[in-house]
C-alpha atoms as a PDB file:
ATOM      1  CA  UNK A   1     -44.206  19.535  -4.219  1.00  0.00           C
ATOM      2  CA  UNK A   2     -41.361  17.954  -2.243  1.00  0.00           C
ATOM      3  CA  UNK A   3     -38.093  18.914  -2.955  1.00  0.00           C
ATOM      4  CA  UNK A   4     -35.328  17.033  -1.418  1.00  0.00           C
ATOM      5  CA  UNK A   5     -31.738  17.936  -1.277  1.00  0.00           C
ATOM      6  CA  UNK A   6     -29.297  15.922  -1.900  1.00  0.00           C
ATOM      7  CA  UNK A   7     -26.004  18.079  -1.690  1.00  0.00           C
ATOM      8  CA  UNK A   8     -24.355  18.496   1.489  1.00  0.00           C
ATOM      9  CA  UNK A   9     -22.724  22.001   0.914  1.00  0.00           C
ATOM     10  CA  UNK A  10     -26.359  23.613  -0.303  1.00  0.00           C
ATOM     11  CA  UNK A  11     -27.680  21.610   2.545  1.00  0.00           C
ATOM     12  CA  UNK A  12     -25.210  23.629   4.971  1.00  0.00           C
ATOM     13  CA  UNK A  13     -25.716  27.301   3.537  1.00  0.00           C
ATOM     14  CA  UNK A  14     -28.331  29.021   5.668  1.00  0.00           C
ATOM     15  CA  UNK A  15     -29.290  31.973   2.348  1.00  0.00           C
ATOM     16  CA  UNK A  16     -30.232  29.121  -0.198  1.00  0.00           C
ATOM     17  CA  UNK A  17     -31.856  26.985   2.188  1.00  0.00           C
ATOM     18  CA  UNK A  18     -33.842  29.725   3.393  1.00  0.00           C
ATOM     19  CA  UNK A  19     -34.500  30.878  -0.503  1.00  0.00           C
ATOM     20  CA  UNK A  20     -35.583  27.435  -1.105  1.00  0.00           C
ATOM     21  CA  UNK A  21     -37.909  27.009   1.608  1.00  0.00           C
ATOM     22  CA  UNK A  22     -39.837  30.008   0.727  1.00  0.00           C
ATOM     23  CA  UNK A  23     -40.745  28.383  -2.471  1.00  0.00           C
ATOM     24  CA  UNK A  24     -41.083  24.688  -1.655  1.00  0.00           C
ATOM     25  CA  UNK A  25     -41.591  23.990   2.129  1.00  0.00           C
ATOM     26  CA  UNK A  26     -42.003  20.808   1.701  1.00  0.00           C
ATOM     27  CA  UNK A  27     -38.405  19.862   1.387  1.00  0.00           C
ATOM     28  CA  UNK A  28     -35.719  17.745   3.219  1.00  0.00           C
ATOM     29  CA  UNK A  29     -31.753  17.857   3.416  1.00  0.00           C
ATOM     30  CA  UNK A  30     -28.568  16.364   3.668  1.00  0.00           C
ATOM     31  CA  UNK A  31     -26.685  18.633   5.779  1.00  0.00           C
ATOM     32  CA  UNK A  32     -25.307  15.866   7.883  1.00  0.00           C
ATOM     33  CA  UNK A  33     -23.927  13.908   4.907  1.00  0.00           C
ATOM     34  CA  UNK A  34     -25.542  10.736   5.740  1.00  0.00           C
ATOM     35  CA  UNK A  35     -26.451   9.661   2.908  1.00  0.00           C
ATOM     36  CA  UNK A  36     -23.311   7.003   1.866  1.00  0.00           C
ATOM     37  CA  UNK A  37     -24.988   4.399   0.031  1.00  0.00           C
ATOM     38  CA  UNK A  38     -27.012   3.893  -3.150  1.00  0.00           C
ATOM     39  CA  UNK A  39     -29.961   2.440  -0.794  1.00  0.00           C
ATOM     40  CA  UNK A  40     -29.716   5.617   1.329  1.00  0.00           C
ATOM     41  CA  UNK A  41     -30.149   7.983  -2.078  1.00  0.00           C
ATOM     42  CA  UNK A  42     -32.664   5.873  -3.145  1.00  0.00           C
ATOM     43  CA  UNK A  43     -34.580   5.974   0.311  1.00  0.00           C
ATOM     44  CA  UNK A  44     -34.034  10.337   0.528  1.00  0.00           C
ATOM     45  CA  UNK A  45     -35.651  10.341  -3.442  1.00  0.00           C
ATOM     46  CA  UNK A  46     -38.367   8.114  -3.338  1.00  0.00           C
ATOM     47  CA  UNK A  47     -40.968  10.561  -1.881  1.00  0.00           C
ATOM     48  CA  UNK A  48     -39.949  13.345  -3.613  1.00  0.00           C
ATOM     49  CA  UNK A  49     -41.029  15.471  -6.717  1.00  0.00           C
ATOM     50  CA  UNK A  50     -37.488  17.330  -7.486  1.00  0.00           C
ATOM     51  CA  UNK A  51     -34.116  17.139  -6.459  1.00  0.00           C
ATOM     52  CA  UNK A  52     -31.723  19.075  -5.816  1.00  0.00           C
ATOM     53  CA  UNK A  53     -28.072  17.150  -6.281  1.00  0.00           C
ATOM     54  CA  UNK A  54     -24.098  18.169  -6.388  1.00  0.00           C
ATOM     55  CA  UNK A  55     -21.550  15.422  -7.106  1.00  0.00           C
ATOM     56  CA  UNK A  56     -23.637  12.131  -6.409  1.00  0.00           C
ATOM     57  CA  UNK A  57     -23.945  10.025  -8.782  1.00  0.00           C
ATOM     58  CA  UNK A  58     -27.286   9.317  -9.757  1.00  0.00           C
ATOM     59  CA  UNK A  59     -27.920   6.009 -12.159  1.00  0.00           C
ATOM     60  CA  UNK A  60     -30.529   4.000 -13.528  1.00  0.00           C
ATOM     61  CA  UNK A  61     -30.802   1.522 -10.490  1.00  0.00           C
ATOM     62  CA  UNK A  62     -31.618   5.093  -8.408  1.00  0.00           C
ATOM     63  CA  UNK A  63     -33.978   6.270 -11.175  1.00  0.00           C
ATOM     64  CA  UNK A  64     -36.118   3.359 -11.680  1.00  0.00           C
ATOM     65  CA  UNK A  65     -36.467   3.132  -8.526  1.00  0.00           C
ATOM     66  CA  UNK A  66     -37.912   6.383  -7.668  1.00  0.00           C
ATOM     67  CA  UNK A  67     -40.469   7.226 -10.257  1.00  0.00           C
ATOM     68  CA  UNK A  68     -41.611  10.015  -8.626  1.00  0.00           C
ATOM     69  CA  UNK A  69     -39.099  12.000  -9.388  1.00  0.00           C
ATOM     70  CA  UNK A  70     -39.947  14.907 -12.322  1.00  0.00           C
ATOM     71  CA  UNK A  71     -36.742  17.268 -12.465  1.00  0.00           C
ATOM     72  CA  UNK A  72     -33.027  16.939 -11.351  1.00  0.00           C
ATOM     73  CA  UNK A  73     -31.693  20.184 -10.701  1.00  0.00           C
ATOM     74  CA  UNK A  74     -27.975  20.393 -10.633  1.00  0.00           C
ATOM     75  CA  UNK A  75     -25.748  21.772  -8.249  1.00  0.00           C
ATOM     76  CA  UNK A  76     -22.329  22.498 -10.195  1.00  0.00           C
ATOM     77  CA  UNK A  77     -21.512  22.535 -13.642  1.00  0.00           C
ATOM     78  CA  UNK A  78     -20.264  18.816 -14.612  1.00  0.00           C
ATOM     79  CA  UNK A  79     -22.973  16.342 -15.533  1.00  0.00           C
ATOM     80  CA  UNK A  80     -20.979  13.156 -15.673  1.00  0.00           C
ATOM     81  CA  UNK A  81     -22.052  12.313 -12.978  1.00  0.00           C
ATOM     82  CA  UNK A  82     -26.008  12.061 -13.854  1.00  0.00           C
ATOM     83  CA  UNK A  83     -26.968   9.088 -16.449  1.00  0.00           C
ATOM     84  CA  UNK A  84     -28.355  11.680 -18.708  1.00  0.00           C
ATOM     85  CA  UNK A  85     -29.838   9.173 -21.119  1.00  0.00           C
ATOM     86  CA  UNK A  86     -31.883   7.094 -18.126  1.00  0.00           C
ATOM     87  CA  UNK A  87     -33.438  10.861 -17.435  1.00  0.00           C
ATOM     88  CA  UNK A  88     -34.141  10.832 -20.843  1.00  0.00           C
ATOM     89  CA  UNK A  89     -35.859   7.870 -21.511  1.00  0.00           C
ATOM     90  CA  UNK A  90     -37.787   8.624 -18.179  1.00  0.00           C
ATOM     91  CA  UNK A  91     -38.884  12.116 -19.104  1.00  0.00           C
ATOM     92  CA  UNK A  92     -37.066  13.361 -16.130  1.00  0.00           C
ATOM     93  CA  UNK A  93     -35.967  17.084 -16.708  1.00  0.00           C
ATOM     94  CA  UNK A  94     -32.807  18.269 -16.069  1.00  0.00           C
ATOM     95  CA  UNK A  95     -32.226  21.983 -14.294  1.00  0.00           C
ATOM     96  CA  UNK A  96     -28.065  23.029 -15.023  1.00  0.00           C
ATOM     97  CA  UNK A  97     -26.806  25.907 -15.966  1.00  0.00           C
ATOM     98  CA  UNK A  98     -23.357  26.718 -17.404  1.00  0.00           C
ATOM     99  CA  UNK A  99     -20.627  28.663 -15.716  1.00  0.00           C
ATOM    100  CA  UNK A 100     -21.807  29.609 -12.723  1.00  0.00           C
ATOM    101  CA  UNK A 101     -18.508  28.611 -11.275  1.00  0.00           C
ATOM    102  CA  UNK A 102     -16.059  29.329 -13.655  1.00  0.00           C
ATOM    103  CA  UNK A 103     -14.689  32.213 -12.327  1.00  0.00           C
ATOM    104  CA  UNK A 104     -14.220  30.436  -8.694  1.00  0.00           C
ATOM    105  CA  UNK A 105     -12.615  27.604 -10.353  1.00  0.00           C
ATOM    106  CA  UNK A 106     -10.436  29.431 -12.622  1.00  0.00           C
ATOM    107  CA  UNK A 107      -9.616  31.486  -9.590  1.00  0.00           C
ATOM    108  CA  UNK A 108      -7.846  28.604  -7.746  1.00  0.00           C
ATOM    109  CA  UNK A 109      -6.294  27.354 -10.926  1.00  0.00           C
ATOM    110  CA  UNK A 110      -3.964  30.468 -11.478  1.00  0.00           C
ATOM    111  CA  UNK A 111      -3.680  29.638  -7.939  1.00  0.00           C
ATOM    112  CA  UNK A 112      -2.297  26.305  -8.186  1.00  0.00           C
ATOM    113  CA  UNK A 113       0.235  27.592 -11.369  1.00  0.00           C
ATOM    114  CA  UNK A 114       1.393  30.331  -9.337  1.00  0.00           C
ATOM    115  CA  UNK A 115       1.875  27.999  -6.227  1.00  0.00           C
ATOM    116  CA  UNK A 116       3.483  25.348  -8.728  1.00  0.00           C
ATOM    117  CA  UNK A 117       5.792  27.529 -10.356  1.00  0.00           C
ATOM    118  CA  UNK A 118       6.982  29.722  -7.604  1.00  0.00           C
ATOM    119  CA  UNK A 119       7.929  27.129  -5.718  1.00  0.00           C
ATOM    120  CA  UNK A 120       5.379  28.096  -2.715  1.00  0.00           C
ATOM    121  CA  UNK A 121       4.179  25.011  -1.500  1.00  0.00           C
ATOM    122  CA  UNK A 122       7.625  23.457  -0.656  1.00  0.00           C
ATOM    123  CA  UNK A 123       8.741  26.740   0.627  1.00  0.00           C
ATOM    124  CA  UNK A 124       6.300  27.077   2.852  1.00  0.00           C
ATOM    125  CA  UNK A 125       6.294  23.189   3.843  1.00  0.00           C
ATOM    126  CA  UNK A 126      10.145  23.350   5.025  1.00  0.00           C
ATOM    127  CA  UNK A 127       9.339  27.047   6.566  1.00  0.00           C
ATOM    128  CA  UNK A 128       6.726  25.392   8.586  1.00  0.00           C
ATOM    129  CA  UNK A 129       9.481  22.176   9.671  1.00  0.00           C
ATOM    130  CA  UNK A 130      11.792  25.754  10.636  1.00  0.00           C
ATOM    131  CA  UNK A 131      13.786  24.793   7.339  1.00  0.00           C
ATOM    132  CA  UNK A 132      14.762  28.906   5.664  1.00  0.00           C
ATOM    133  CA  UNK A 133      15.444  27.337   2.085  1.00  0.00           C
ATOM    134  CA  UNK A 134      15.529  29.983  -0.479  1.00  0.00           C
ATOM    135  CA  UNK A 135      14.133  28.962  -3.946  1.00  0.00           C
ATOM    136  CA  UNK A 136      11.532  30.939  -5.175  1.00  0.00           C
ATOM    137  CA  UNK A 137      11.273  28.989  -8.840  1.00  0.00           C
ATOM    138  CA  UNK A 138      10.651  30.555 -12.131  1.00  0.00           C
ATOM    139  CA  UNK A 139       8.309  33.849 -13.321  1.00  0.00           C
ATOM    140  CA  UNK A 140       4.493  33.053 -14.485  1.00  0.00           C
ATOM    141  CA  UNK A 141       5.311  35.407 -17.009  1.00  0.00           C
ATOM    142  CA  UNK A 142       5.814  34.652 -20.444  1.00  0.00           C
ATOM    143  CA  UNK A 143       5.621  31.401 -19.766  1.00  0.00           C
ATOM    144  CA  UNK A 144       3.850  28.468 -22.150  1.00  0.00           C
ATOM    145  CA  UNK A 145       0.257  27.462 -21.137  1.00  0.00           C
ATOM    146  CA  UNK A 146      -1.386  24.499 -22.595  1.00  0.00           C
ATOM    147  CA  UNK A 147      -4.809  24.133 -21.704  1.00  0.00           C
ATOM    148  CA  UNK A 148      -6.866  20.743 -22.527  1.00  0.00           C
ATOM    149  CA  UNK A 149     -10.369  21.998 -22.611  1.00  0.00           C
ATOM    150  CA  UNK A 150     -11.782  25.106 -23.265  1.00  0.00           C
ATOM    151  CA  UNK A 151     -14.971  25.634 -21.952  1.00  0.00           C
ATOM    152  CA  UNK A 152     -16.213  28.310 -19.838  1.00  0.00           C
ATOM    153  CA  UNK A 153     -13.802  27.591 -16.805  1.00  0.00           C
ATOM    154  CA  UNK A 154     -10.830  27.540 -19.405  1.00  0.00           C
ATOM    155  CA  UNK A 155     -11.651  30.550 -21.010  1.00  0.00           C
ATOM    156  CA  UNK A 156     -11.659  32.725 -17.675  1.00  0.00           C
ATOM    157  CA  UNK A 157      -8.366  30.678 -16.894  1.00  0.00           C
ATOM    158  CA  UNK A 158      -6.740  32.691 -20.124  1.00  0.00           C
ATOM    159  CA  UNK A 159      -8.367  35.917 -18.702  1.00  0.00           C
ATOM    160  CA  UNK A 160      -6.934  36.115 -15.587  1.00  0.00           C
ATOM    161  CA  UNK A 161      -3.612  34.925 -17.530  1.00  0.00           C
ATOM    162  CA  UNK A 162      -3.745  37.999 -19.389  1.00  0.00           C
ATOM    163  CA  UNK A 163      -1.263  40.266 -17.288  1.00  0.00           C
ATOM    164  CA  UNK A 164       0.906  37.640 -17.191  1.00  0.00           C
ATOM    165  CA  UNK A 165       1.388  37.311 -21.320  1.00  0.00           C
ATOM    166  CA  UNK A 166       1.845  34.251 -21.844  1.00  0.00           C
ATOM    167  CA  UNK A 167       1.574  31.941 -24.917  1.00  0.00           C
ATOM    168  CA  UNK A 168      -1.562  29.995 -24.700  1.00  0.00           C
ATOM    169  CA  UNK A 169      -1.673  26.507 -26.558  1.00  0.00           C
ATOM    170  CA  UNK A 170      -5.025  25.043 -26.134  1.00  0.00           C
ATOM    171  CA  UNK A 171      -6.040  20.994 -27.216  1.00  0.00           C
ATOM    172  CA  UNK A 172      -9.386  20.943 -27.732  1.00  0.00           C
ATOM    173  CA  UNK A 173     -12.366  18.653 -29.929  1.00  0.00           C
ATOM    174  CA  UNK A 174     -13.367  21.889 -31.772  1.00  0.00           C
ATOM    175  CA  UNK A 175     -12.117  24.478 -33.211  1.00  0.00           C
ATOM    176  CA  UNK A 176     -13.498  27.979 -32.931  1.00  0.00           C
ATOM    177  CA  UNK A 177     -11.182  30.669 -35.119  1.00  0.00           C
ATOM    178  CA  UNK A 178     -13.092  33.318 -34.082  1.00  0.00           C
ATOM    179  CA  UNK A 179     -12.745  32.536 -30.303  1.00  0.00           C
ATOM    180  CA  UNK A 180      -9.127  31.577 -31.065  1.00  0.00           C
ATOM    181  CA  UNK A 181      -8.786  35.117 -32.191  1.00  0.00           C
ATOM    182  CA  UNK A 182     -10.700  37.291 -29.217  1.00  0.00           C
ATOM    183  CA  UNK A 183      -8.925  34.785 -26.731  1.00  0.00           C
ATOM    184  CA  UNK A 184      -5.378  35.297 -28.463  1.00  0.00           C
ATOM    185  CA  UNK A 185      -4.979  31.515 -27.985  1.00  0.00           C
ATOM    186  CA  UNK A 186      -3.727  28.843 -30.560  1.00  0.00           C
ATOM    187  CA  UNK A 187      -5.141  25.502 -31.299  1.00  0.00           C
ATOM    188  CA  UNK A 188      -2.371  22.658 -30.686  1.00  0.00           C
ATOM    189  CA  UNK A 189      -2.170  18.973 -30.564  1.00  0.00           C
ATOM    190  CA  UNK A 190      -1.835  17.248 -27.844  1.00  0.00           C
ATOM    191  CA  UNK A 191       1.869  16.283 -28.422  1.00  0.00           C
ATOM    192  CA  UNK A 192       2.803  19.940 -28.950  1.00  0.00           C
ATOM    193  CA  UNK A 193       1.526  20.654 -25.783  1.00  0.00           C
ATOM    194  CA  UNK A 194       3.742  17.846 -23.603  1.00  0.00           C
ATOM    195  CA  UNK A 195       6.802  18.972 -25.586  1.00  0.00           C
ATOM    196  CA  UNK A 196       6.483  22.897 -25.401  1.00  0.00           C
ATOM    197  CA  UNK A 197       3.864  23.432 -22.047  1.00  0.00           C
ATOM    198  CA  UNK A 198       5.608  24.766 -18.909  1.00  0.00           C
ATOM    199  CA  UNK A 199       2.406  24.206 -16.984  1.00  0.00           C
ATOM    200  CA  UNK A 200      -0.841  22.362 -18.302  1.00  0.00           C
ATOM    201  CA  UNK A 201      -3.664  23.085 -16.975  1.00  0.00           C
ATOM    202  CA  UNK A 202      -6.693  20.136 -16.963  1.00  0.00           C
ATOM    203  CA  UNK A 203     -10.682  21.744 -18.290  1.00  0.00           C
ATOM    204  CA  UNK A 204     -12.172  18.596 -19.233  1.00  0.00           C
ATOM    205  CA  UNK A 205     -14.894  16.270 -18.335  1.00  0.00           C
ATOM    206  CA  UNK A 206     -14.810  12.517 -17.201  1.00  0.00           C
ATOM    207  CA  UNK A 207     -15.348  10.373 -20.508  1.00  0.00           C
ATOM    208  CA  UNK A 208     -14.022   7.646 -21.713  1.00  0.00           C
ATOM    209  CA  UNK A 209     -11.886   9.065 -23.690  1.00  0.00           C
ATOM    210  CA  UNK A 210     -10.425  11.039 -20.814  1.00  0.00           C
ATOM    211  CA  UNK A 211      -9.569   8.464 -18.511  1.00  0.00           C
ATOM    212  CA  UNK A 212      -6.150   8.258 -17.741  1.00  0.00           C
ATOM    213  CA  UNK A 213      -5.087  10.862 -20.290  1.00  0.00           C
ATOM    214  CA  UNK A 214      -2.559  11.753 -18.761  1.00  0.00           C
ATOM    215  CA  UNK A 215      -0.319   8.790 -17.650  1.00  0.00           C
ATOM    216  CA  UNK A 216       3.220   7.713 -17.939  1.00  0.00           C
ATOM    217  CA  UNK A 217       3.636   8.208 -21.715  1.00  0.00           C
ATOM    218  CA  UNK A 218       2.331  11.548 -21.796  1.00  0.00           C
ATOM    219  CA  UNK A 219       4.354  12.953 -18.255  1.00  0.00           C
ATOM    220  CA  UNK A 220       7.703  11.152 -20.032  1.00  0.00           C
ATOM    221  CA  UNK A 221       6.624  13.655 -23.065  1.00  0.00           C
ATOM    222  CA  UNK A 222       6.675  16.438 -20.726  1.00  0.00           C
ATOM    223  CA  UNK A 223       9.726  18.621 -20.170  1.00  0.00           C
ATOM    224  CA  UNK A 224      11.595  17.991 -16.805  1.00  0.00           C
ATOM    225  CA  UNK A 225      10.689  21.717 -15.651  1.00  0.00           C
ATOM    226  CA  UNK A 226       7.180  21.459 -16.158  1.00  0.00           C
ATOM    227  CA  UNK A 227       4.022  21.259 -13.889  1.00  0.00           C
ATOM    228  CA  UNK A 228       0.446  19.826 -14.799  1.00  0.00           C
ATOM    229  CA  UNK A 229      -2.751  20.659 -13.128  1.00  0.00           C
ATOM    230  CA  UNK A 230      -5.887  19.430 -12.547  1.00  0.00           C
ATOM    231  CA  UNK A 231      -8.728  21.230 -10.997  1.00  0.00           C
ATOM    232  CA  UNK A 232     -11.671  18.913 -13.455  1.00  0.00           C
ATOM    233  CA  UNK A 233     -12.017  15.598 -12.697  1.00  0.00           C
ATOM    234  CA  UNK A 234     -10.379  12.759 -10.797  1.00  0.00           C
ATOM    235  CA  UNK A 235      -9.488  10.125 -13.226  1.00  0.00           C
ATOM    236  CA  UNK A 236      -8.354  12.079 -15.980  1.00  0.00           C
ATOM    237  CA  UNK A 237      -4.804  11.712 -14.497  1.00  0.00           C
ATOM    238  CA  UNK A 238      -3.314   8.164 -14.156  1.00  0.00           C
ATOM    239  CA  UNK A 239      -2.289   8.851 -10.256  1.00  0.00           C
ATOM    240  CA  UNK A 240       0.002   5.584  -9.831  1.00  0.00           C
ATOM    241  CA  UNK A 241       1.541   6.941 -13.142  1.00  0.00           C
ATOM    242  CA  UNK A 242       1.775  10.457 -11.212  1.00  0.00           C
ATOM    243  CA  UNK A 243       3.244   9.538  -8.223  1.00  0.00           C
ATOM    244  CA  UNK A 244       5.990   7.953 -10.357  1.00  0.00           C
ATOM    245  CA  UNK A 245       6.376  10.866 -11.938  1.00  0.00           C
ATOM    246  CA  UNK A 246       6.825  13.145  -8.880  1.00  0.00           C
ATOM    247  CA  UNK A 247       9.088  11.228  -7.230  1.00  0.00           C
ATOM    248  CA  UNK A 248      11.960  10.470  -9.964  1.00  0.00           C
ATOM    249  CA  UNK A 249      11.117  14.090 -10.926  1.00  0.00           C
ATOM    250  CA  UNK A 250       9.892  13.534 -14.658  1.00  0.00           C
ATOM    251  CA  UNK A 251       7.991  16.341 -14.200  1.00  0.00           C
ATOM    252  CA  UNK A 252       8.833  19.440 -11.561  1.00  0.00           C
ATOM    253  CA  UNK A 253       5.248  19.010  -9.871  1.00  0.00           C
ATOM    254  CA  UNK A 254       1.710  19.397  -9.963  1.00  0.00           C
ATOM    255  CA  UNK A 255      -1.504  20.375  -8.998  1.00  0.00           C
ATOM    256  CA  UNK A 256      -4.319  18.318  -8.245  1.00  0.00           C
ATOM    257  CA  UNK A 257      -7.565  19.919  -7.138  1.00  0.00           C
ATOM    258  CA  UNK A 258      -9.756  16.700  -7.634  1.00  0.00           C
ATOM    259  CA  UNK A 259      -8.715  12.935  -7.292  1.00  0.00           C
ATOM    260  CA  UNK A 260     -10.068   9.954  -8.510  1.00  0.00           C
ATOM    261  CA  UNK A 261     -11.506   8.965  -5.357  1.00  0.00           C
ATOM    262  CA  UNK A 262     -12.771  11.145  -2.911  1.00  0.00           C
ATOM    263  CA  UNK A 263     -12.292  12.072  -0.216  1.00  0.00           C
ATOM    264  CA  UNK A 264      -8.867  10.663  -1.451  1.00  0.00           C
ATOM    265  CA  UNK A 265      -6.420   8.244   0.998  1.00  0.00           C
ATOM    266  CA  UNK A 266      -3.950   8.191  -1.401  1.00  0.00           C
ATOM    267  CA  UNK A 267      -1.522   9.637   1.548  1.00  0.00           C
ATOM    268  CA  UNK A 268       1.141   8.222  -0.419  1.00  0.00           C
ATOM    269  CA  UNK A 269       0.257  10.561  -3.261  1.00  0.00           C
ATOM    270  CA  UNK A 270      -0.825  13.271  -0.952  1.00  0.00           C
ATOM    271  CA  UNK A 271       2.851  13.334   1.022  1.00  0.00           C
ATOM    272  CA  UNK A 272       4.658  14.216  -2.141  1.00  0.00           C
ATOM    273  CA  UNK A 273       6.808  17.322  -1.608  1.00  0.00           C
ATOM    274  CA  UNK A 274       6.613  18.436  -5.167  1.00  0.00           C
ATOM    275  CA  UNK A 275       2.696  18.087  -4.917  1.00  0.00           C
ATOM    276  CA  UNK A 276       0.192  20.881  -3.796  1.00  0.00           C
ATOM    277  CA  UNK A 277      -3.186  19.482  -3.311  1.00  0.00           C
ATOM    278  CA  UNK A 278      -6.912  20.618  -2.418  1.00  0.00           C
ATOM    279  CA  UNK A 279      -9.764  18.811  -1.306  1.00  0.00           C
ATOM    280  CA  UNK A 280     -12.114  19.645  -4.336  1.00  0.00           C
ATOM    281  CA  UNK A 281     -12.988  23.310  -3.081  1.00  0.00           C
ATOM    282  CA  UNK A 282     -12.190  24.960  -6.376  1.00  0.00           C
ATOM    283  CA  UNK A 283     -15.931  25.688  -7.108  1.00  0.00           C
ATOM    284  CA  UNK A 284     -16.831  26.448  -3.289  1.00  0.00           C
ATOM    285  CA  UNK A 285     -16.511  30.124  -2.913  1.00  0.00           C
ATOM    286  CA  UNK A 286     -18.983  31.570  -1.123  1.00  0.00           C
ATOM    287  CA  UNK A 287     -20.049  33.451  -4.280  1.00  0.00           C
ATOM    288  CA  UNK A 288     -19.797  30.063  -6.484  1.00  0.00           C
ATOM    289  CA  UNK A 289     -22.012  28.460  -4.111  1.00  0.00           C
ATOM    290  CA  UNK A 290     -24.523  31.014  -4.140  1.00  0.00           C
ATOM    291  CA  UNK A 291     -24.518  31.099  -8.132  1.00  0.00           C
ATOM    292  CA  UNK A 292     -24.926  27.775  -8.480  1.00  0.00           C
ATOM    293  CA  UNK A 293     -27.563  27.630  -5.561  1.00  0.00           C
ATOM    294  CA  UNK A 294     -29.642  30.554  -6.829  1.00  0.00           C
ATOM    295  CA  UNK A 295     -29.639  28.738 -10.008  1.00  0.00           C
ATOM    296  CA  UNK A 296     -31.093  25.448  -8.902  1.00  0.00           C
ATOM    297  CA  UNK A 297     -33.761  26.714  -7.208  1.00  0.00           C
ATOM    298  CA  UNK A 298     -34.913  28.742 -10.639  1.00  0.00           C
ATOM    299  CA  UNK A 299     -34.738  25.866 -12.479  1.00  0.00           C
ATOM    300  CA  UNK A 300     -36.702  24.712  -9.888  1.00  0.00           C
ATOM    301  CA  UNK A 301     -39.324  27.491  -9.754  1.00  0.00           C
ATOM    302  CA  UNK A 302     -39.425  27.621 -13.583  1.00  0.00           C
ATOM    303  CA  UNK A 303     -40.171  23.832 -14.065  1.00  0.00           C
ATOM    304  CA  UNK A 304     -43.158  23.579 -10.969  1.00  0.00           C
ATOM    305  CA  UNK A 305     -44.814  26.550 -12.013  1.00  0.00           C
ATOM    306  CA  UNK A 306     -45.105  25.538 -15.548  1.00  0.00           C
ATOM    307  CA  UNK A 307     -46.957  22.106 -14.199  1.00  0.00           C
END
């Protein structure tokens, strides 16, 4: 069986490449990131039996044209990037498991609203220009939460929130009472949220129904002293909308761990002062990436051994 590997960051870590190689020898990598194009993926699939891919998006042009292909095992939790229904209709299997980054991402995200509301980032950036501005902002504490989403990434969000008691409003498609109850969240509407939410926090996939959620309607409906952030998808913010926002101070700031394109340009968007920005790393701890890693080459091992 050859495996080929698609991600970059698996590509580059030296315990799941050496893992994976015990298993399937017969493999190939991308540890270079060379592989820009959609001719380029399709070139790395073609020969091989099962791939191993992160944030690439793989379509039915890619598929068709590499019908060797038996399993796509995913690297990360998000699958909007994968046509799931051209796998489908091709019998191709897909290996993903659930979690296996939540507590990395969640990690950064009470990062981001401790960052936000502390006022740390702009501290820090006039510190650094020899600027000694005191402001340190407002307490996490007791503070309103409203979290759209509320998967497994949200949920360890309102965990780690715990010491901090705060009042969690959560938007969501469901409703789970009983998880509303061990969580000690409440179910909200979306407009409840912009009008009471001192930060909201961003756990949702790329759809399109999620596009642009958030754009200049919703960050007028926001309160003046509030802070959004966004360690999901790109897209899910409106970031021309944003940047308006941030710079006639609608809203006091935000947090943006992913970005519609990426690696993002946006320098404009980037240079904000009232912005604090990461380049996607949320899920990239070294024990995230090992999760996730160890868990694509079971699905893997599972799905070869059952052939």
């Amino acid at each position: 069986m050859k495996i080929a590997v698609i991600s970059p960051l698996f590509s580059r870590s030296i315990e799941l490449m050496k893992e994976l190689t015990t298993a399937f020898p017969d493999l190939k990598h991308n540890a270079d990131n060379l592989l820009k194009t959609k001719a380029d993926l399709i070139a790395f699939l073609q020969d091989a039996d099962g791939a191993i891919v992160g944030r690439e998006e793989i379509d039915d042009e890619i598929l068709s044209a590499c019908p060797k292909l038996k399993i796509l095992s995913r690297y990360g939790v998000g699958l909007d990037n994968l046509d799931l229904e051209s796998m489908k209709k091709r019998g191709l299997q897909l290996g993903w498991s659930g979690g296996t980054n939540s507590n990395s991402v969640a990690e950064i995200t009470l990062s981001l609203m401790l960052s936000c509301i502390r006022n740390l980032h702009i501290a820090t950036a006039l510190l650094k220009q020899h600027v000694w501005k005191v402001n340190g902002g407002s307490e996490l504490t007791g503070k309103t939460i409203g979290l759209f989403g509320f998967g497994n990434i949200a949920k360890r969000v309102v965990e780690l929130l715990s010491p901090f008691h705060c009042k969690i409003l959560v938007c969501n498609r469901t409703h789970d009472e009983a998880e509303a109850k061990k969580y000690g969240i409440t179910y909200a509407s979306k407009e409840q949220i912009l009008a009471e939410a001192d930060i909201i926090s961003i756990h949702l996939p790329l759809t399109p129904e999620s596009k642009n959620l958030f754009s200049t309607e919703e960050f007028k409906a926001m309160k003046k002293s509030a802070f959004i952030i966004n360690t999901a998808r790109g897209g899910i913010i409106d970031e021309e909308a944003l940047k308006i926002a941030l710079k006639t101070g609608e809203i006091a700031g935000a947090g943006l761990e992913a970005f519609l394109v990426e690696p993002t340009q946006d320098w404009e968007l980037i240079d904000l002062p009232n912005l604090i920005c990461t380049p996607h790393l949320g899920g990239n701890s070294k024990e995230s990436i090992l999760a996730m890693g160890y868990a694509c080459i079971e699905h893997l091992k599972t799905f070869f051994s059952s052939q």
